[in-house]
PDB file of N, CA and C in Angstrom:
ATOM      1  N   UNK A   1      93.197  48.694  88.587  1.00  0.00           N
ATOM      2  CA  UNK A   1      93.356  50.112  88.833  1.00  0.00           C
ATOM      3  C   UNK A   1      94.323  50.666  87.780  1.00  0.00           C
ATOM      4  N   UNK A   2      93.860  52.005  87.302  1.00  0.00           N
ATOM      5  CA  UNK A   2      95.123  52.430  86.458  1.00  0.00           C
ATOM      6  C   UNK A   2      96.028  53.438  86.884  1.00  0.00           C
ATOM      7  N   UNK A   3      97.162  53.173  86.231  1.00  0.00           N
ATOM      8  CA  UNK A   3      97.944  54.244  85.879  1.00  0.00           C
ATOM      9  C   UNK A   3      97.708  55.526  87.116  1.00  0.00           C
ATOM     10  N   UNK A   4      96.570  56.241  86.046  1.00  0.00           N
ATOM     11  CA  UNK A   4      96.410  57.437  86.697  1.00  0.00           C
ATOM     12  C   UNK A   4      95.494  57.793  88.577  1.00  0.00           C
ATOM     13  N   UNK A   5      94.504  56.323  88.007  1.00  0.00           N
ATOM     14  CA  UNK A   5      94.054  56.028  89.864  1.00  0.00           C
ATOM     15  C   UNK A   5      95.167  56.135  90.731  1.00  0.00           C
ATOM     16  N   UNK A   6      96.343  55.148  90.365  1.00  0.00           N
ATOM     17  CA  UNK A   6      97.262  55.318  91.191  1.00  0.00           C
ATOM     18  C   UNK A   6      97.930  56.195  91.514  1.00  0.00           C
ATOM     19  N   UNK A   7      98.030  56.991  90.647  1.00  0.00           N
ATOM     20  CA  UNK A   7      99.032  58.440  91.012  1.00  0.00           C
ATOM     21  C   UNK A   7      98.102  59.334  91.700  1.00  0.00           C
ATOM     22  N   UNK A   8      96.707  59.335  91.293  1.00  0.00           N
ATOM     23  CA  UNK A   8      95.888  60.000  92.490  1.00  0.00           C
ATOM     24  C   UNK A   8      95.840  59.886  93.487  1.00  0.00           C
ATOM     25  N   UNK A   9      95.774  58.098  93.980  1.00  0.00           N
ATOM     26  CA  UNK A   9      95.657  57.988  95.116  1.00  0.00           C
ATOM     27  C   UNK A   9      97.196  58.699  96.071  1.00  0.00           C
ATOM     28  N   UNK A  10      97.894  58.142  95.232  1.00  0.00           N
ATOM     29  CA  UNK A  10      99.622  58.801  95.540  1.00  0.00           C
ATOM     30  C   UNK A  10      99.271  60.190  96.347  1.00  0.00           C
ATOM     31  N   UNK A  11      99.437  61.040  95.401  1.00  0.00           N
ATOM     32  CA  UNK A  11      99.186  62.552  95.582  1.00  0.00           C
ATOM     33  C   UNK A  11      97.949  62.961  96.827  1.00  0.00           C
ATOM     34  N   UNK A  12      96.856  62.203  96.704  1.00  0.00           N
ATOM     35  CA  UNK A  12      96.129  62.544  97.793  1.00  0.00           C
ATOM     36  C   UNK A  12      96.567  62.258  99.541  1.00  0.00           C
ATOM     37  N   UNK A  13      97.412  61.176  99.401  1.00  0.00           N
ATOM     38  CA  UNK A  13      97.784  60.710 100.518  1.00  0.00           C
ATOM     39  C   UNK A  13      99.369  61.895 101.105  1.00  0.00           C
ATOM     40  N   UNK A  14     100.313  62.099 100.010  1.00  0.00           N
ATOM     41  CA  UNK A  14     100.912  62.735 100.676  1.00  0.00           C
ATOM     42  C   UNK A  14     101.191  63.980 101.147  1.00  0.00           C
ATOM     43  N   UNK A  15     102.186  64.299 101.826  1.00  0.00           N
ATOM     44  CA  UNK A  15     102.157  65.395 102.834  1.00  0.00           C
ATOM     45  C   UNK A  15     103.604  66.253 102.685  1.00  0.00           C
ATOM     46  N   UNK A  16     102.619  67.466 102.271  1.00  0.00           N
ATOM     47  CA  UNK A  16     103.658  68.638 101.545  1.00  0.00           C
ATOM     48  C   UNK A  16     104.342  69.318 102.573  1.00  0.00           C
ATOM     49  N   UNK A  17     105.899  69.660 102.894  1.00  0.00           N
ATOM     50  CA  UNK A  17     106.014  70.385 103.908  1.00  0.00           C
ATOM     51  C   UNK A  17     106.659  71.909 102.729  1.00  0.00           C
ATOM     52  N   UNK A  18     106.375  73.145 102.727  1.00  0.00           N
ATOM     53  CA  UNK A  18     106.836  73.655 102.089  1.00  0.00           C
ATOM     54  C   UNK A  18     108.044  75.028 103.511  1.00  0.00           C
ATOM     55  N   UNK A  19     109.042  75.278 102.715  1.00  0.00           N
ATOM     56  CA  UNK A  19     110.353  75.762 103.612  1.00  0.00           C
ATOM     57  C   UNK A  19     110.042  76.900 102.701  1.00  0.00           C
ATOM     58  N   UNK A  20     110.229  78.331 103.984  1.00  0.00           N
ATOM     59  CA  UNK A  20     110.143  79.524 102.753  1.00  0.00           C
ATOM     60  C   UNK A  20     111.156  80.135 104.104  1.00  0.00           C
ATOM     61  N   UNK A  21     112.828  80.479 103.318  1.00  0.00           N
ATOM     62  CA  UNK A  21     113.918  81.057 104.528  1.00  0.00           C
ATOM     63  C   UNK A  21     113.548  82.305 103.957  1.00  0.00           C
ATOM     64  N   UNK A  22     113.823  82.899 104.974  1.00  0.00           N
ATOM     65  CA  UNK A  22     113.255  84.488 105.295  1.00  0.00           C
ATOM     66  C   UNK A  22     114.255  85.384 105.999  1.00  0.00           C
ATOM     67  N   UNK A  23     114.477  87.067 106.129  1.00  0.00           N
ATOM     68  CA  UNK A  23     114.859  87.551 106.378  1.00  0.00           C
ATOM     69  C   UNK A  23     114.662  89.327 106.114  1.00  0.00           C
ATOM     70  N   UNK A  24     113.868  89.974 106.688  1.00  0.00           N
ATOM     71  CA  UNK A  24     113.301  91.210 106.424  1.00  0.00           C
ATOM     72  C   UNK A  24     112.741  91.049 105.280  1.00  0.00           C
ATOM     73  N   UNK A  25     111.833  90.339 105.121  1.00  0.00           N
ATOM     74  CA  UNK A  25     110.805  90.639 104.270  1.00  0.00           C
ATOM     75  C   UNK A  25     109.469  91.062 104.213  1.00  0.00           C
ATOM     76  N   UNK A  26     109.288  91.936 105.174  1.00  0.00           N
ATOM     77  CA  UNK A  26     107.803  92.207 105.536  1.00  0.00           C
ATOM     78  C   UNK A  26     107.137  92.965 103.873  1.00  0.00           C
ATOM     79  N   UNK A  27     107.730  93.463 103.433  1.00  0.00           N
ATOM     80  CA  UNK A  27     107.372  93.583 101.969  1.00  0.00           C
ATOM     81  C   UNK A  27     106.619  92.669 101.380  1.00  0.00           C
ATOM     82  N   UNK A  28     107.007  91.197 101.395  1.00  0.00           N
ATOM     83  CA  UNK A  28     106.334  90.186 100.180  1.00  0.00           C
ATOM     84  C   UNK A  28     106.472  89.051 101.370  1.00  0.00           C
ATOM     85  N   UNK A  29     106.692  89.160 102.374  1.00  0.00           N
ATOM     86  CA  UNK A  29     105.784  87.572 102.696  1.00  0.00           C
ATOM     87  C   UNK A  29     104.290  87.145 102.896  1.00  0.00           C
ATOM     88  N   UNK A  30     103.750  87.899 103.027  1.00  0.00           N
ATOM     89  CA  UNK A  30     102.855  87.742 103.309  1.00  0.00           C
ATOM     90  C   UNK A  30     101.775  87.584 102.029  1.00  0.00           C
ATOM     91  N   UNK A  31     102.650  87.883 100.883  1.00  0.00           N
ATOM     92  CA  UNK A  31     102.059  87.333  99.479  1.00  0.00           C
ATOM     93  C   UNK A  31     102.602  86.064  99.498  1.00  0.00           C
ATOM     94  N   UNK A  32     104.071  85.849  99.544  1.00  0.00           N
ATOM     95  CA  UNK A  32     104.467  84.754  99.397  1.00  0.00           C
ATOM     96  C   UNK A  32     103.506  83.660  99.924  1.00  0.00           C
ATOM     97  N   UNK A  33     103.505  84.038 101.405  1.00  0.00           N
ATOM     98  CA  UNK A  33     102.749  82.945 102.105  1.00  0.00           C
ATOM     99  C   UNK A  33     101.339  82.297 101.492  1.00  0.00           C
ATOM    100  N   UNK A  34     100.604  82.958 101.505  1.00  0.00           N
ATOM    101  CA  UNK A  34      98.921  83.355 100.789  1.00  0.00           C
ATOM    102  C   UNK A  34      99.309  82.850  99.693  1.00  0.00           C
ATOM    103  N   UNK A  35     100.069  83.038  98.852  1.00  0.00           N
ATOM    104  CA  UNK A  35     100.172  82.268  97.433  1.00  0.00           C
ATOM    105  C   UNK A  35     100.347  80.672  97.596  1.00  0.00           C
ATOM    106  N   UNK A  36     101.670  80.419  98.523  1.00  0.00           N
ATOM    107  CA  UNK A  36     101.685  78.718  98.838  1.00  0.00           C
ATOM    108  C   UNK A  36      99.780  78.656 100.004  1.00  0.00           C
ATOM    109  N   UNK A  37      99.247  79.059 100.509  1.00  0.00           N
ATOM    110  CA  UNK A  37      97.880  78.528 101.248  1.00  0.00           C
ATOM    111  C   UNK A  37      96.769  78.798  99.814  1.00  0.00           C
ATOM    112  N   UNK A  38      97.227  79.413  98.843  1.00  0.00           N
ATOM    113  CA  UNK A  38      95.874  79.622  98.141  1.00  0.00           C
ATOM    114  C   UNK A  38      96.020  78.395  96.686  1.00  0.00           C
ATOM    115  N   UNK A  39      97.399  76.998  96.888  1.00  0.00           N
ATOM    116  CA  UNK A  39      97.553  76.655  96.391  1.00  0.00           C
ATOM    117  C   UNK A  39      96.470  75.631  96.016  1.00  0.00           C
ATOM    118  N   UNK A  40      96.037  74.197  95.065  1.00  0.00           N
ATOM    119  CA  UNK A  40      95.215  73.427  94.874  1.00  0.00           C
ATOM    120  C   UNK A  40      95.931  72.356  96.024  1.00  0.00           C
ATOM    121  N   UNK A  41      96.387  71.940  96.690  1.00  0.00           N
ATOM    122  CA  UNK A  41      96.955  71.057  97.496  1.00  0.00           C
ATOM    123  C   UNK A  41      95.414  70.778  98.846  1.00  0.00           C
ATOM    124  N   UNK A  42      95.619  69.696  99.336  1.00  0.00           N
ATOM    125  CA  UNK A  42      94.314  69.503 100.318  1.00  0.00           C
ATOM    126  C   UNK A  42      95.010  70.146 101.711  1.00  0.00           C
ATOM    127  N   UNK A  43      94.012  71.302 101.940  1.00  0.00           N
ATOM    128  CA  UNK A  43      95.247  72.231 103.205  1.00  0.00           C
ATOM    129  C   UNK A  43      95.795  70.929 104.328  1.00  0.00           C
ATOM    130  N   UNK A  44      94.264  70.023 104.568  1.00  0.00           N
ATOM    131  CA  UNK A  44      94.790  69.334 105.671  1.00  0.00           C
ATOM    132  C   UNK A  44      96.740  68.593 105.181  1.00  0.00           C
ATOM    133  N   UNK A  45      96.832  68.326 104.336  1.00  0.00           N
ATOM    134  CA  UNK A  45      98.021  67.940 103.801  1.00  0.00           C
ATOM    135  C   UNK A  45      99.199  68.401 103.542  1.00  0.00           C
ATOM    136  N   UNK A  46      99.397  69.610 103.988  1.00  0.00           N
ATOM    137  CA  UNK A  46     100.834  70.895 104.232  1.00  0.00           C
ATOM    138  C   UNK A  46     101.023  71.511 104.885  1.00  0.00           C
ATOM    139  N   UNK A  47     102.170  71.509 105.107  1.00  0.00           N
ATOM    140  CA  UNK A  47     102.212  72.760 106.379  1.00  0.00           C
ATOM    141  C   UNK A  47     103.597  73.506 105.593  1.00  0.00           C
ATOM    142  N   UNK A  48     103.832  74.836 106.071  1.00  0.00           N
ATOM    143  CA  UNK A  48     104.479  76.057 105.937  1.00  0.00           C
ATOM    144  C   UNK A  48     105.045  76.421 106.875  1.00  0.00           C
ATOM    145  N   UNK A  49     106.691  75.845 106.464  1.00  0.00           N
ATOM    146  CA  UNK A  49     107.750  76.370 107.925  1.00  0.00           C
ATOM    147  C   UNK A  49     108.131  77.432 107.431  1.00  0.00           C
ATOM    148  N   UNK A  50     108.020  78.804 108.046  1.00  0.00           N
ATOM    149  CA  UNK A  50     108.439  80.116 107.355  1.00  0.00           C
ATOM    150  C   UNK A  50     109.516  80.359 108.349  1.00  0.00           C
ATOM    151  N   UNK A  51     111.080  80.358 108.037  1.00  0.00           N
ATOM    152  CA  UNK A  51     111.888  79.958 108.798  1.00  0.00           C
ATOM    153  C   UNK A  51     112.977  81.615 108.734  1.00  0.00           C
ATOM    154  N   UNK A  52     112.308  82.024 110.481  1.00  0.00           N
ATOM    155  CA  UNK A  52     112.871  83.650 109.729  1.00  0.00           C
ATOM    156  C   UNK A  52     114.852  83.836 110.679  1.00  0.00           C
ATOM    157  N   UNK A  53     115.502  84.872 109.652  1.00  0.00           N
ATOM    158  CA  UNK A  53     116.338  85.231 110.303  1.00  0.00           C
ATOM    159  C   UNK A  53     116.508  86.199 110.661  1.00  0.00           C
ATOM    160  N   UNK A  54     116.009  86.134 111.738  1.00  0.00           N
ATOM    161  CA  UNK A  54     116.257  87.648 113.004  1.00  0.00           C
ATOM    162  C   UNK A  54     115.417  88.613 112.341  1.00  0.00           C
ATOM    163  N   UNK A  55     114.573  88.490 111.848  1.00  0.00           N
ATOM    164  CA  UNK A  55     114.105  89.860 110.992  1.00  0.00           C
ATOM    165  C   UNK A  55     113.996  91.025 111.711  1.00  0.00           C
ATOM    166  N   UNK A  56     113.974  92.433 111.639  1.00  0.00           N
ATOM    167  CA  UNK A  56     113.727  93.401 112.730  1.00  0.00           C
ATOM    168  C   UNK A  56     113.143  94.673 111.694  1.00  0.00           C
ATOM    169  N   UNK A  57     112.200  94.075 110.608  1.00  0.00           N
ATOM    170  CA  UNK A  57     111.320  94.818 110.269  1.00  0.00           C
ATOM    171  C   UNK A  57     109.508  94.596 109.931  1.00  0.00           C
ATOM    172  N   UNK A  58     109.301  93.498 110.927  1.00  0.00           N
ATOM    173  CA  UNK A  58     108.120  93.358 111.247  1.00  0.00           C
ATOM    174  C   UNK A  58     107.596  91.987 110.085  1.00  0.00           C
ATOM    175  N   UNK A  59     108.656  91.552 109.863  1.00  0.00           N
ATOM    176  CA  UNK A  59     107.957  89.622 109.227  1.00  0.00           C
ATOM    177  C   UNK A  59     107.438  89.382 110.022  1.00  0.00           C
ATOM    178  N   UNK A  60     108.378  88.611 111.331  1.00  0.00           N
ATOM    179  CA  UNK A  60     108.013  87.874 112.072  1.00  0.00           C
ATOM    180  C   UNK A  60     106.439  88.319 113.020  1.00  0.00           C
ATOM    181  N   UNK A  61     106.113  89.395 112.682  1.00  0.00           N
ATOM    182  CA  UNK A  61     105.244  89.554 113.307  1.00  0.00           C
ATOM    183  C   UNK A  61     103.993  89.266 112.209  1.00  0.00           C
ATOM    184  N   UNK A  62     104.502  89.962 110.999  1.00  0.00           N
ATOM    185  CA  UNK A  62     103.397  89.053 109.585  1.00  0.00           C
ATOM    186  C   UNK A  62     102.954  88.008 109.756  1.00  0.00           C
ATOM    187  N   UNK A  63     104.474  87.124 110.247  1.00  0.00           N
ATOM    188  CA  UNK A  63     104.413  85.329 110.095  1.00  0.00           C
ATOM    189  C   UNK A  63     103.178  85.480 111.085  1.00  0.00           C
ATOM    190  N   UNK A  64     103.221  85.405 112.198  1.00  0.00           N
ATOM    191  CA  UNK A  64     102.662  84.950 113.755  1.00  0.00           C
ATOM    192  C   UNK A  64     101.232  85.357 113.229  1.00  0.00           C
ATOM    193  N   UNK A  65     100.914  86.487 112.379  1.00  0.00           N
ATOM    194  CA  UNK A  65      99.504  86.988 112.407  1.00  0.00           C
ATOM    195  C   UNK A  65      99.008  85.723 111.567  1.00  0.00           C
ATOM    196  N   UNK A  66      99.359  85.648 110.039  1.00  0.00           N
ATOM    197  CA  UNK A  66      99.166  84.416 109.470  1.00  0.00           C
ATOM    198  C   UNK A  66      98.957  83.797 110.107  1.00  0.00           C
ATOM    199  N   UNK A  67      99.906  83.063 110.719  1.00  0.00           N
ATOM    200  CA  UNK A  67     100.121  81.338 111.492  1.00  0.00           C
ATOM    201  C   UNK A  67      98.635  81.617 112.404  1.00  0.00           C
ATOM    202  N   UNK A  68      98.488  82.756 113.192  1.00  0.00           N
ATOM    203  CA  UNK A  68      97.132  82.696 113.871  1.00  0.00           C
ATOM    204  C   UNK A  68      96.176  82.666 113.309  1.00  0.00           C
ATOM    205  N   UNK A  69      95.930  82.486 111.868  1.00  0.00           N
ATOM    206  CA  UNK A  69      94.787  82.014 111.305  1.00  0.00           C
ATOM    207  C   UNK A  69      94.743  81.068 110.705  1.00  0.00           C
ATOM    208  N   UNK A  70      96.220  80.412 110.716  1.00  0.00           N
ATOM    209  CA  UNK A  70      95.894  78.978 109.498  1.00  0.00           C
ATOM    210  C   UNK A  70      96.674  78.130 110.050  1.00  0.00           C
ATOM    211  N   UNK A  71      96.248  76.718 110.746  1.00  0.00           N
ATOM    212  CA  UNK A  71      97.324  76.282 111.986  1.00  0.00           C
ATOM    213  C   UNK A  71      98.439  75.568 110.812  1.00  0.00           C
ATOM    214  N   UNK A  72      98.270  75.562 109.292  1.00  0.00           N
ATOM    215  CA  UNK A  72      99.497  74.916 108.498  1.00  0.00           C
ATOM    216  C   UNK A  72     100.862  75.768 108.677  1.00  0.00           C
ATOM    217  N   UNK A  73     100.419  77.538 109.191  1.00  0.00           N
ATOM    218  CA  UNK A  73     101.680  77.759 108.976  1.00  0.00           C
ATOM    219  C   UNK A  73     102.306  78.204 110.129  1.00  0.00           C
ATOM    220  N   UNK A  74     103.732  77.730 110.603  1.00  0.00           N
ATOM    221  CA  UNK A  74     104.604  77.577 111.826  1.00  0.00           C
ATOM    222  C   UNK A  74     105.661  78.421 111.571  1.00  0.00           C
ATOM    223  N   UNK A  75     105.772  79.365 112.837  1.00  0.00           N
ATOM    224  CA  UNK A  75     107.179  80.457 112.578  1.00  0.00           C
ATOM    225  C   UNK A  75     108.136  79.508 112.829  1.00  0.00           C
ATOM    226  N   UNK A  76     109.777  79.514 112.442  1.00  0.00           N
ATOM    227  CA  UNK A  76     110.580  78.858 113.088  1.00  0.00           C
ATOM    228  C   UNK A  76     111.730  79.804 113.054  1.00  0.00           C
ATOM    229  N   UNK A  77     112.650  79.933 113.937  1.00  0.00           N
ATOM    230  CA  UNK A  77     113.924  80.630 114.275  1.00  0.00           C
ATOM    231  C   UNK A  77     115.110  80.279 113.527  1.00  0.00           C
ATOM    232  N   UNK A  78     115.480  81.181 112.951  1.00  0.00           N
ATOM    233  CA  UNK A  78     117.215  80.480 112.085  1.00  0.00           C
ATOM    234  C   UNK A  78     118.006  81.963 112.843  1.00  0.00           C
ATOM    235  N   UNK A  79     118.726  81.444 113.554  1.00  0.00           N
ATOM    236  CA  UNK A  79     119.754  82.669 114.638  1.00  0.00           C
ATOM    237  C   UNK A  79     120.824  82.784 113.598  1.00  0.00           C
ATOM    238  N   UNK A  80     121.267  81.365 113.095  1.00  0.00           N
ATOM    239  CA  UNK A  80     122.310  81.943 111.648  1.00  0.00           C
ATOM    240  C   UNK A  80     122.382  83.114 110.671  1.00  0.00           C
ATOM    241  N   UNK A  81     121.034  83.068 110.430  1.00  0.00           N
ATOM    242  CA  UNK A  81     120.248  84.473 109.124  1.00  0.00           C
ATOM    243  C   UNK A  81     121.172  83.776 108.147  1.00  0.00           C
ATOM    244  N   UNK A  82     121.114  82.525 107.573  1.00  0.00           N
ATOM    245  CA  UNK A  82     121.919  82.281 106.503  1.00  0.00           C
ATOM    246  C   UNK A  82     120.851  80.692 106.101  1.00  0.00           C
ATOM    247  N   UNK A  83     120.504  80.701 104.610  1.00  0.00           N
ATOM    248  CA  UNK A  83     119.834  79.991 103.917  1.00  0.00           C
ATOM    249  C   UNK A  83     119.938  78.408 103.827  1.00  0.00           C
ATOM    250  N   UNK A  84     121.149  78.387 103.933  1.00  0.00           N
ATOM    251  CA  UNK A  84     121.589  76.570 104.004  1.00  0.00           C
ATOM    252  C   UNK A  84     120.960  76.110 105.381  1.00  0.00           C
ATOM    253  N   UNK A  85     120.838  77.036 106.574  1.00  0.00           N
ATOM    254  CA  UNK A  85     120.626  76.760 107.911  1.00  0.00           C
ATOM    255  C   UNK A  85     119.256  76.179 108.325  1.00  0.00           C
ATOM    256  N   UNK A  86     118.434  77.223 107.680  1.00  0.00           N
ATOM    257  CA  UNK A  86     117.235  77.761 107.272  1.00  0.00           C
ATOM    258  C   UNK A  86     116.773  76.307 106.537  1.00  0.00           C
ATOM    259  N   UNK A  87     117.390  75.886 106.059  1.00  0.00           N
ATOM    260  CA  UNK A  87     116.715  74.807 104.707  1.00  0.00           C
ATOM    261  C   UNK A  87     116.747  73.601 105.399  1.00  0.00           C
ATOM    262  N   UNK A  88     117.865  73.386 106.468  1.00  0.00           N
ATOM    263  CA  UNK A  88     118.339  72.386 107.629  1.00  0.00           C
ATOM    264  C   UNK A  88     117.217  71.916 108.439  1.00  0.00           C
TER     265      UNK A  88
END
């Protein structure tokens, strides 16, 4: 096997989790998001923790619409609203 078989097989097998911390962004998440799902990655193989803080201008409701169409992507709660937390 070579080289590059192997790094294929590599890459096909693993499992992407991608972290996007959030906080009133109903502006651009929902590009954001769509950009990481419209990536070359095998969907079954990622999932998308969109990890919001407190937003109170209608993300979290972006997130939830997304997430109801693509089971990779999962709302998650950061009560901190601070990025290190979020990344935790």
């Amino acid at each position: 096997m070579s080289k590059i078989d192997v790094e294929s097989a590599l890459v096909e097998q693993a499992f992407v989790s991608v972290i996007i911390p959030c906080r009133n962004e109903a502006r651009y998440i929902r590009a954001c998001v769509e950009s990481v799902l419209g990536n070359a990655w095998p969907p079954d193989r990622v999932e998308i923790l969109v990890v919001d803080g407190a937003s109170d201008d209608g993300t979290r409701e972006i997130i939830q619409s997304i997430a109801s169409q693509f089971t990779a992507v999962r709302l998650l709660d950061n009560p901190k609203r601070i990025v290190p937390t979020a990344l935790n």
